[in-house]
C-alpha atoms as a PDB file:
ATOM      1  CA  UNK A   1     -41.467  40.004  38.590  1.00  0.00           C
ATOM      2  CA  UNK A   2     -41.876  40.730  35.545  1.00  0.00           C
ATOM      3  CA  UNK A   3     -39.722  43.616  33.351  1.00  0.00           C
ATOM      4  CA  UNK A   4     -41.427  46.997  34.104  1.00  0.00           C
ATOM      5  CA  UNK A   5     -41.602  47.621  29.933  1.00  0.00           C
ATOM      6  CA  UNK A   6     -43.969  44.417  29.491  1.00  0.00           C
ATOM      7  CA  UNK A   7     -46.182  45.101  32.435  1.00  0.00           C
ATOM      8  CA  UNK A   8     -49.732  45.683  31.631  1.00  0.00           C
ATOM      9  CA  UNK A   9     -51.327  48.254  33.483  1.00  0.00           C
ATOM     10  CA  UNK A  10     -55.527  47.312  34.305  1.00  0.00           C
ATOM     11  CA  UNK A  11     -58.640  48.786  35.531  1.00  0.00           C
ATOM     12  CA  UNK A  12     -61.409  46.709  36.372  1.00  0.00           C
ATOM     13  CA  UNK A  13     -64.878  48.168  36.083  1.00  0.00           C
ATOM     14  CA  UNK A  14     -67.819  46.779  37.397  1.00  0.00           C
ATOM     15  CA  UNK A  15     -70.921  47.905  39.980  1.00  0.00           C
ATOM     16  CA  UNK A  16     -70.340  44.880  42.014  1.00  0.00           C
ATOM     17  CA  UNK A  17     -67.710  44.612  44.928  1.00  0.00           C
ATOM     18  CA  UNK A  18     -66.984  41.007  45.086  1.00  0.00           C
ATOM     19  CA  UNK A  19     -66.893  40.689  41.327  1.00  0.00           C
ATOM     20  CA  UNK A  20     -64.140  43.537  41.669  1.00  0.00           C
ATOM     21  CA  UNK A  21     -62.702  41.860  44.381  1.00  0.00           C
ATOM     22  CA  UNK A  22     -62.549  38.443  42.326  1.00  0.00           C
ATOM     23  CA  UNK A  23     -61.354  39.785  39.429  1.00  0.00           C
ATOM     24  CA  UNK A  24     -58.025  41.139  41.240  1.00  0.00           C
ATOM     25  CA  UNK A  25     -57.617  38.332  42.701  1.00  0.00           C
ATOM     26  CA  UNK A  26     -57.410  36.112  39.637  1.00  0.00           C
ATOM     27  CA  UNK A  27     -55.065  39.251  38.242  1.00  0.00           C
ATOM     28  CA  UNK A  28     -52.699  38.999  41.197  1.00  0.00           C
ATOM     29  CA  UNK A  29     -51.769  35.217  39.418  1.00  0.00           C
ATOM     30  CA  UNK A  30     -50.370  37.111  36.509  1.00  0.00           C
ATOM     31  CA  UNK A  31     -46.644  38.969  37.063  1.00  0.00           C
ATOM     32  CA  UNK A  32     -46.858  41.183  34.502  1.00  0.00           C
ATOM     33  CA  UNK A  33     -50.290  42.615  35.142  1.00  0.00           C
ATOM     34  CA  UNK A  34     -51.179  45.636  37.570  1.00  0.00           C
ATOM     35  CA  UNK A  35     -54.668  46.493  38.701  1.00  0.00           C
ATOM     36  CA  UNK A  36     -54.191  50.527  38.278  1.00  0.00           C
ATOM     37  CA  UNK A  37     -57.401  51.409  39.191  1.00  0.00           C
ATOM     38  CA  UNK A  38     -61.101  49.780  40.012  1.00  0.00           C
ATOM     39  CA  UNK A  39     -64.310  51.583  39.392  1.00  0.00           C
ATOM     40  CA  UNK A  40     -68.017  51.481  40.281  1.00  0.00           C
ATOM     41  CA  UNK A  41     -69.995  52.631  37.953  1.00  0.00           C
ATOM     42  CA  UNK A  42     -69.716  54.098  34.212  1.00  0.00           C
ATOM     43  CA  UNK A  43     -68.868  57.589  35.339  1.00  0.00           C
ATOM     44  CA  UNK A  44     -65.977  56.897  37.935  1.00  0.00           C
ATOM     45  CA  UNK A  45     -64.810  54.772  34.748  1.00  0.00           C
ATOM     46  CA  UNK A  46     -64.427  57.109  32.145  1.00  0.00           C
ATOM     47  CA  UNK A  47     -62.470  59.797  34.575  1.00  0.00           C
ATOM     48  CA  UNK A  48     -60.425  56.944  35.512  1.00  0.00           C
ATOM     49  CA  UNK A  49     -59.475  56.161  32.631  1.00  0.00           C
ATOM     50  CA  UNK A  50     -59.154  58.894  31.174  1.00  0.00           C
ATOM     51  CA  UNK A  51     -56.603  59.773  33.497  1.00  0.00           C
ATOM     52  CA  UNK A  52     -54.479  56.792  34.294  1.00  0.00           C
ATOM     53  CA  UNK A  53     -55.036  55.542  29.955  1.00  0.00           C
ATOM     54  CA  UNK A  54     -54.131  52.083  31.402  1.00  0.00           C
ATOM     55  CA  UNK A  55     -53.045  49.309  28.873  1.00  0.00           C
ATOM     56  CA  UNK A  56     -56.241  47.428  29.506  1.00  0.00           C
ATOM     57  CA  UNK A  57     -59.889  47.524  31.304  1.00  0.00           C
ATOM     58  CA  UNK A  58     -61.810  44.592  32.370  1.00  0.00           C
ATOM     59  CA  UNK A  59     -65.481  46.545  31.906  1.00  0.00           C
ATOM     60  CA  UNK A  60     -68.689  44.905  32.752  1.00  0.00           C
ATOM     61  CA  UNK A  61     -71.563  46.264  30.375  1.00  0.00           C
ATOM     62  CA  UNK A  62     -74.387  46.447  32.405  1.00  0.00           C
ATOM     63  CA  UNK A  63     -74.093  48.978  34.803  1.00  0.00           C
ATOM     64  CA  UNK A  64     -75.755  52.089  36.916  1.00  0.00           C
ATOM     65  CA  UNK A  65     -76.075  55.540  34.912  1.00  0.00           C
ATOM     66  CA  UNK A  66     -73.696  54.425  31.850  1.00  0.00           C
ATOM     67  CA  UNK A  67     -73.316  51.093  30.509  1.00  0.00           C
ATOM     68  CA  UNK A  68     -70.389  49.619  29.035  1.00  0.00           C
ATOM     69  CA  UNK A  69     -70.343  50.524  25.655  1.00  0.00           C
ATOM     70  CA  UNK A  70     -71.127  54.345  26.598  1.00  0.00           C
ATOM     71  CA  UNK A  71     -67.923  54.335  28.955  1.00  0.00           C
ATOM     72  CA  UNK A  72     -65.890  53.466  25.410  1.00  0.00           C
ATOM     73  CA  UNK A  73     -67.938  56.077  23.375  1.00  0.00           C
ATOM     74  CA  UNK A  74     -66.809  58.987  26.335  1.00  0.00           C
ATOM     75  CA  UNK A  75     -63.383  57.713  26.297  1.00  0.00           C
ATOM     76  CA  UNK A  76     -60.678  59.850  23.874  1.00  0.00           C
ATOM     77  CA  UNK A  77     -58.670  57.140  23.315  1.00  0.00           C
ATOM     78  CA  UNK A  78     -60.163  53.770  24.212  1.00  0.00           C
ATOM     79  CA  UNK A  79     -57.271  50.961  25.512  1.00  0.00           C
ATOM     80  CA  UNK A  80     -57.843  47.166  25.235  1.00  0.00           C
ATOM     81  CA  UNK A  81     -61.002  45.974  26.345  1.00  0.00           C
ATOM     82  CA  UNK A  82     -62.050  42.263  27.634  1.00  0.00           C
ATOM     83  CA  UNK A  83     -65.694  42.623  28.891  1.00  0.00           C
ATOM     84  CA  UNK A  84     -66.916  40.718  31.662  1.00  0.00           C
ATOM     85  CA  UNK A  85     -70.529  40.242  31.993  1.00  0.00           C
ATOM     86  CA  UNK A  86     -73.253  38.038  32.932  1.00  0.00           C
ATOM     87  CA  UNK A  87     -75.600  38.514  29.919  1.00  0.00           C
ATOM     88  CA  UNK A  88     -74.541  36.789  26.962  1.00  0.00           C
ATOM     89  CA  UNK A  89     -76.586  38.983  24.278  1.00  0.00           C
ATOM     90  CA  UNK A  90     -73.977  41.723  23.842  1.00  0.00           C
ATOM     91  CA  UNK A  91     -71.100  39.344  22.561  1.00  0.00           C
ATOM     92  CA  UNK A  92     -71.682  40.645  19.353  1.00  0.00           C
ATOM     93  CA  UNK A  93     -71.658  43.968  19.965  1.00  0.00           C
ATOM     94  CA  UNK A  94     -68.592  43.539  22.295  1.00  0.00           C
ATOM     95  CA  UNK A  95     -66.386  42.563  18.950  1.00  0.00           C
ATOM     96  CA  UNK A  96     -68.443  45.336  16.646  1.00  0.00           C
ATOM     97  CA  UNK A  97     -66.403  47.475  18.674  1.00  0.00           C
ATOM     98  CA  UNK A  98     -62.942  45.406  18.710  1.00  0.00           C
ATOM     99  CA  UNK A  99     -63.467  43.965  22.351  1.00  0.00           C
ATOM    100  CA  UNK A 100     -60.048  41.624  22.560  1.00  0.00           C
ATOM    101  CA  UNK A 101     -62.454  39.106  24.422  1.00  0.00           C
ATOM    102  CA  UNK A 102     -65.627  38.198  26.769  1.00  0.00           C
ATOM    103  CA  UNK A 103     -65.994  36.850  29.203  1.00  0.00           C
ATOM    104  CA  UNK A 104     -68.911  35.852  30.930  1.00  0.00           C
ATOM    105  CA  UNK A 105     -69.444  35.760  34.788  1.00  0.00           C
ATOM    106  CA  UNK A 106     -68.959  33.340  36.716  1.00  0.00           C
ATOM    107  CA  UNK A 107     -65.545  34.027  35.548  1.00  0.00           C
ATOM    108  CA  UNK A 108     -62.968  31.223  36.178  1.00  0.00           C
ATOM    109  CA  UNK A 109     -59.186  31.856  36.768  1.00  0.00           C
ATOM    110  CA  UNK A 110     -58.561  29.629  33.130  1.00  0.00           C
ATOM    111  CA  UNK A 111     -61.048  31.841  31.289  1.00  0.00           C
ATOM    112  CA  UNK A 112     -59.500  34.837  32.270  1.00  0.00           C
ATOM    113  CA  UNK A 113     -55.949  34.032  31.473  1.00  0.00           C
ATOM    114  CA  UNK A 114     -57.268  32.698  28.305  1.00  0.00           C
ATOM    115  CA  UNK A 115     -58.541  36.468  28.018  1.00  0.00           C
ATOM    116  CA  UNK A 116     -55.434  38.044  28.989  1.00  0.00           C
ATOM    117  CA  UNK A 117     -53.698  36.523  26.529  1.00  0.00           C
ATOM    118  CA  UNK A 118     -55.626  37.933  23.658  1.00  0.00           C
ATOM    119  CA  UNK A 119     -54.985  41.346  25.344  1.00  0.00           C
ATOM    120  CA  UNK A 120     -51.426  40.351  25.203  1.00  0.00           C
ATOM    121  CA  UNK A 121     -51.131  39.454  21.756  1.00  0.00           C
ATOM    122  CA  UNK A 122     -53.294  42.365  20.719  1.00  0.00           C
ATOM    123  CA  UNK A 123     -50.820  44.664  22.947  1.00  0.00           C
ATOM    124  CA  UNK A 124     -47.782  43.449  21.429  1.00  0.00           C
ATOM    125  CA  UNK A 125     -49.190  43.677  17.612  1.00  0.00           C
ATOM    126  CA  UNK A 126     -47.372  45.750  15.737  1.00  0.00           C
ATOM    127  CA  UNK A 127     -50.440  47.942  14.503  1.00  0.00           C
ATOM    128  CA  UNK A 128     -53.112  47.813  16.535  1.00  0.00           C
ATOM    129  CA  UNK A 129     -57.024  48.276  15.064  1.00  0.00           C
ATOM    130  CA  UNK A 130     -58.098  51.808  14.726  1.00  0.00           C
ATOM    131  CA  UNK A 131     -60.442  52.673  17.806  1.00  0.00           C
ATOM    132  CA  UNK A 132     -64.346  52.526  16.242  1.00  0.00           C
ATOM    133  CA  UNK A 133     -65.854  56.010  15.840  1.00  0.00           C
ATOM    134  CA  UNK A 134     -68.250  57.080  18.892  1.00  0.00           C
ATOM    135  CA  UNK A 135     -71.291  56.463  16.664  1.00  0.00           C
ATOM    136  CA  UNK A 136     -70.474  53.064  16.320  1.00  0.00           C
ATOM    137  CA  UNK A 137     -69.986  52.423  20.011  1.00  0.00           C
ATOM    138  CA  UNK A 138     -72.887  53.746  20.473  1.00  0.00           C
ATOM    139  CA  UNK A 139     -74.858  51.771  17.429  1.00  0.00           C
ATOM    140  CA  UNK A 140     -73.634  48.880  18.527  1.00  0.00           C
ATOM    141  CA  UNK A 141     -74.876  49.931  22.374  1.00  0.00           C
ATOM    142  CA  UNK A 142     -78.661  49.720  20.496  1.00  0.00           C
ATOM    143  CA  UNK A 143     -80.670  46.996  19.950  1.00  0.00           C
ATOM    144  CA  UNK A 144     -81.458  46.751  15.832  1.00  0.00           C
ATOM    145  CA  UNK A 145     -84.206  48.917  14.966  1.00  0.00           C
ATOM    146  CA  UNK A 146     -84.091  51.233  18.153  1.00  0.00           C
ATOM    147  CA  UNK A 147     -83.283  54.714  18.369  1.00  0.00           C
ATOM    148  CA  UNK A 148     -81.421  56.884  20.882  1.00  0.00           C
ATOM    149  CA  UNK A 149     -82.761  57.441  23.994  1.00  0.00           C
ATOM    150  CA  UNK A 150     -80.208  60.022  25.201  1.00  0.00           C
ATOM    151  CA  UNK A 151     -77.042  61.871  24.107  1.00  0.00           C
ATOM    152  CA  UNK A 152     -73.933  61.419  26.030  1.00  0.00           C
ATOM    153  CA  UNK A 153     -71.453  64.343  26.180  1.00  0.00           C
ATOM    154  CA  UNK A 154     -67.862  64.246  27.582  1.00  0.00           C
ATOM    155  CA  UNK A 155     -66.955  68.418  28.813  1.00  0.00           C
ATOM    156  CA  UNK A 156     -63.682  68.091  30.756  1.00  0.00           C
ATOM    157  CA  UNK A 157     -63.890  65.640  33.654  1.00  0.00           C
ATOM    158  CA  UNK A 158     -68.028  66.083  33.591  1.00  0.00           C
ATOM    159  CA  UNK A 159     -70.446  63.670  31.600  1.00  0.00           C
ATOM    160  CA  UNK A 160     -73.983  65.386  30.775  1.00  0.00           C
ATOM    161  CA  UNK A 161     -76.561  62.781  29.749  1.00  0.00           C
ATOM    162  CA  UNK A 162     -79.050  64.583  27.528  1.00  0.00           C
ATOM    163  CA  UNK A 163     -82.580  62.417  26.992  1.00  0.00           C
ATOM    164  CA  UNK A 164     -83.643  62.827  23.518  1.00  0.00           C
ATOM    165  CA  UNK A 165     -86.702  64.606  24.204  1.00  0.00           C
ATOM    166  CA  UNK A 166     -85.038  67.079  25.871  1.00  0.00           C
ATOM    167  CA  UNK A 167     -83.454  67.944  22.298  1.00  0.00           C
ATOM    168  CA  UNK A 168     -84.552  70.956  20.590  1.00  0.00           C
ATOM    169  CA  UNK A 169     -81.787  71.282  17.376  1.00  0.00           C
ATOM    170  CA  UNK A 170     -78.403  69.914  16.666  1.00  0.00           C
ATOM    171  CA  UNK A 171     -76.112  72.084  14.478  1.00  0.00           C
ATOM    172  CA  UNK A 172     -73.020  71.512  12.470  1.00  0.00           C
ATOM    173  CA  UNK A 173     -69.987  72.737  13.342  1.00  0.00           C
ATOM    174  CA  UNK A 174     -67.045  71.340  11.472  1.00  0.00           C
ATOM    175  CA  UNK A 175     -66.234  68.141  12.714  1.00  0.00           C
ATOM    176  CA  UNK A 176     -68.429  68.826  15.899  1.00  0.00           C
ATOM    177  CA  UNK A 177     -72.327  69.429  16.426  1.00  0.00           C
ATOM    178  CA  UNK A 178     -73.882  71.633  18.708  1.00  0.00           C
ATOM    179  CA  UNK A 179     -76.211  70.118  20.764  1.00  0.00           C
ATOM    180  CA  UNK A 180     -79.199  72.538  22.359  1.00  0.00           C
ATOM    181  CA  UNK A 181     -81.082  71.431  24.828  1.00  0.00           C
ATOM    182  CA  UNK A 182     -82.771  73.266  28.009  1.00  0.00           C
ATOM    183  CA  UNK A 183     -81.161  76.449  27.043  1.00  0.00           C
ATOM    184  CA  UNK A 184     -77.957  75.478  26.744  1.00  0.00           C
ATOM    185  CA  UNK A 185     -75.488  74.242  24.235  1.00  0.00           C
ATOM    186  CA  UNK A 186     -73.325  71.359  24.280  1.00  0.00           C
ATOM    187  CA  UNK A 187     -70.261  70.793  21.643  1.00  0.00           C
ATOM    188  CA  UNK A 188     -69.985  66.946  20.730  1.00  0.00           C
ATOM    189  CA  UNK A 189     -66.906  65.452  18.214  1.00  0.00           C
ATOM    190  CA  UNK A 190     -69.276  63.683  15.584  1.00  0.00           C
ATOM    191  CA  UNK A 191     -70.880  64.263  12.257  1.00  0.00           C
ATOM    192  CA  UNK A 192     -74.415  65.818  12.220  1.00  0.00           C
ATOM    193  CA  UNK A 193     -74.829  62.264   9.925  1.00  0.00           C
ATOM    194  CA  UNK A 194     -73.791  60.407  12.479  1.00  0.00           C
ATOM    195  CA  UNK A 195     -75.306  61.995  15.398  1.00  0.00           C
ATOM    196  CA  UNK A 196     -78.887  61.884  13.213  1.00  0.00           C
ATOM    197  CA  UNK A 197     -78.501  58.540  11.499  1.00  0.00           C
ATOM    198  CA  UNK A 198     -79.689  57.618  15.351  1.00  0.00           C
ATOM    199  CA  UNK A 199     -82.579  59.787  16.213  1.00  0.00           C
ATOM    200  CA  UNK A 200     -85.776  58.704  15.055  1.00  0.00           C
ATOM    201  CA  UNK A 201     -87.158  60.056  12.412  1.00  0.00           C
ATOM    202  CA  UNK A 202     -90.582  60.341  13.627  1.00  0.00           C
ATOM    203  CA  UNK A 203     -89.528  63.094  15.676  1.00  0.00           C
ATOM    204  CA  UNK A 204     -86.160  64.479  14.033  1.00  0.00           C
ATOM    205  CA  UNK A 205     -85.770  66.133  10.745  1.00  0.00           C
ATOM    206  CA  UNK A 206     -82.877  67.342   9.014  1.00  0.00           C
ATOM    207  CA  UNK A 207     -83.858  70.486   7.779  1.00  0.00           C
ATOM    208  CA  UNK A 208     -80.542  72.029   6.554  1.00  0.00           C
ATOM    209  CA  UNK A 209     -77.568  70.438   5.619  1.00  0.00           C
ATOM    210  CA  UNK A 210     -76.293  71.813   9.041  1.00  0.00           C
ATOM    211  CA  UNK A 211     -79.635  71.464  11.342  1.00  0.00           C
ATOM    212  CA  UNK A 212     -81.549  68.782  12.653  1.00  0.00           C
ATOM    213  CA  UNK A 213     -84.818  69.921  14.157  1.00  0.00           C
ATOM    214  CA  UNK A 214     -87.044  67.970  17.096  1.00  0.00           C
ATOM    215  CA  UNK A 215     -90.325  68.983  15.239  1.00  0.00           C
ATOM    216  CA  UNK A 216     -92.433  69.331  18.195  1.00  0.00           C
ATOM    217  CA  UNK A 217     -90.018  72.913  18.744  1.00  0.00           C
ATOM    218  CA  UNK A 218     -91.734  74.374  15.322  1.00  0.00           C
ATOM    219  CA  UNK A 219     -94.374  77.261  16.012  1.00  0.00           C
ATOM    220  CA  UNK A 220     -94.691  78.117  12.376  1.00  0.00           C
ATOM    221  CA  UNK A 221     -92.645  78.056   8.411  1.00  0.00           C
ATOM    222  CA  UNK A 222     -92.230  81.330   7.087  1.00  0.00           C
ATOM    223  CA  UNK A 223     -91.234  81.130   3.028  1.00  0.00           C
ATOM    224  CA  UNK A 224     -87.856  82.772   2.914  1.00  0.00           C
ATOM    225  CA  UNK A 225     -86.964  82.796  -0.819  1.00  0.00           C
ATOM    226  CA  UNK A 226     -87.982  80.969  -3.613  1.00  0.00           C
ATOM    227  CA  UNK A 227     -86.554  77.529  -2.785  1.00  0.00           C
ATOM    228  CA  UNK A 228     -86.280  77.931   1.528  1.00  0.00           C
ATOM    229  CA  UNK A 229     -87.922  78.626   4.396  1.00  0.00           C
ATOM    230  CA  UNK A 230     -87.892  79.858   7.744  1.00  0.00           C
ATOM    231  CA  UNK A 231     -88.664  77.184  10.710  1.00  0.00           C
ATOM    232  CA  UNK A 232     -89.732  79.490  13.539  1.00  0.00           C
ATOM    233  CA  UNK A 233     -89.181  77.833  16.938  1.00  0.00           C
ATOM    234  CA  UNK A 234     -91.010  77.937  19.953  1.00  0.00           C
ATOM    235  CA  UNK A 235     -88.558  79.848  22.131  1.00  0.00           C
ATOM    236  CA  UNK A 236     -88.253  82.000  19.090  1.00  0.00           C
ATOM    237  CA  UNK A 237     -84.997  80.726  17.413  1.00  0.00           C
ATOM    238  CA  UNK A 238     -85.317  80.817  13.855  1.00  0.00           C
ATOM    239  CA  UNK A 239     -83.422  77.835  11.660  1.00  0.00           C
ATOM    240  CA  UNK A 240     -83.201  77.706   8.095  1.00  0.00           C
ATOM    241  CA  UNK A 241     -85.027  75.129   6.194  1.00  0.00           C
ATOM    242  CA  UNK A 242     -84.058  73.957   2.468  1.00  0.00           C
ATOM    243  CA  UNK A 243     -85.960  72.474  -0.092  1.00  0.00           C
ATOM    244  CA  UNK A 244     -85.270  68.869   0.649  1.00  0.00           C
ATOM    245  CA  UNK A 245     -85.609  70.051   4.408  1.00  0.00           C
ATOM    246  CA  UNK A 246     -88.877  71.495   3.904  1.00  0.00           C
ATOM    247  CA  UNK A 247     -89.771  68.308   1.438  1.00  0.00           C
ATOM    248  CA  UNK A 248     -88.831  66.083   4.853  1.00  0.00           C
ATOM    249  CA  UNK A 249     -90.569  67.996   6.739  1.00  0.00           C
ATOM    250  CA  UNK A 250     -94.125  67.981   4.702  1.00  0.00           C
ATOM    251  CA  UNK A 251     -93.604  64.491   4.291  1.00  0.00           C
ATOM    252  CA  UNK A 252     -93.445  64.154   7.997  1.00  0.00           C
ATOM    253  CA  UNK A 253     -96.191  66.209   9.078  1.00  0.00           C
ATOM    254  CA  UNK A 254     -98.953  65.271   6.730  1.00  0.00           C
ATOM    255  CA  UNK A 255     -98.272  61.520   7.119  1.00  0.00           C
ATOM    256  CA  UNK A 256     -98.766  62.295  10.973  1.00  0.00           C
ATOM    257  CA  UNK A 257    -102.030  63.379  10.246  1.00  0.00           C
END
């Protein structure tokens, strides 16, 4: 048995039983390694983990309701990651966001130690890498060249999973945004940059330095002062626009024509 300071404390997260049920077997082979926890599906994950922060998750990507990469982008403080999946197109995106390994499925007991011991050696390093910002979990979640389809947001032990069109403004608050959708407002730790450089542009505008608009919520521009306007929304919030907001927006509007 090995020392209780060197063991490494796992959850394995996947939607299949007997891939669970594989996976801790091949674990039990390893002394210093304890299955903490095993989850279902992207939501059971990130409470899970959340709670027990083990040293290491074994996390398939494709999944029901979240996928892999939006489990990481919900977590506070991401551990060591090996994914294990049967779709080899997301290796790249696995080590965008500092995946220790992957594995793909059919796993065999050699591939996984092999895996484990990258999660050892990046365990024991000294300085481990800074965990990658939520909007580059979730960039790297995205094919190239396609936008966001919906908005995850961790409150408490709850996940809400806002679809895009569903968005009617996102506001800046610090190092948050404020997220409204279907009447209600949802705080989210990310840049209104970051949060935007995502949406597409077709249907999002940054009209303020703090606001980012869905378009299709205008009802009319009002002229405020010389250089700003007034966006007048349909459920009859009012947003200010700026001069490079309202230059966006023209742009936007008469090309759609």
């Amino acid at each position: 048995m090995a020392p209780e300071a060197t063991r490494i404390r796992a959850v394995i997260v996947d939607d299949e039983a007997p891939a669970r049920a594989l996976l801790r077997e091949f674990l039990s082979a390893h002394a210093d390694v304890e299955v903490a926890g095993e989850c279902a599906n992207g939501f059971e994950a990130v409470k899970v983990i959340g709670e027990l922060e083990p040293d290491l998750v074994l996390l398939d990507v494709q999944m029901p309701k979240l996928d892999g990469f939006e489990v990481l982008e919900l977590l506070d403080r991401p551990p060591v990651v090996v994914f294990v999946t049967a779709f080899d197109e997301y290796a790249l995106k696995a080590f965008e966001v500092h995946a220790v390994d992957y594995v793909l499925k059919p796993v065999g007991r050699e591939r996984l130690s092999e895996a484990l011991a990258h999660a050892r050696g990046r365990l024991g390093a000294p300085a481990a890498a800074p965990a990658p910002a939520p909007a580059a979990l979730a960039a790297a979640a995205r094919p190239p060249g396609q936008f966001v389809e919906r908005i995850l947001v961790k409150d408490g032990a709850n996940v809400h999973v806002i679809p895009v069109e569903r968005l009617d403004w996102i506001e800046a608050q610090d190092d948050y945004v404020a997220i409204r959708a279907d009447g209600k407002t949802h705080l989210k730790p990310q840049t209104l940059a970051e949060i935007a450089a995502g949406l597409d542009p077709a249907r999002f505008v940054r009209i303020h330095r703090s606001y980012v608009l869905n378009v299709e919520r205008i009802a009319r521009l009002e002229l405020y002062a010389k250089d700003s306007r007034v966006a007048f929304l349909k459920d009859g919030k009012d947003l200010p626009v700026s001069r490079a907001g309202y230059a966006r927006l023209r742009e936007l509007l008469s090309g759609g024509r």
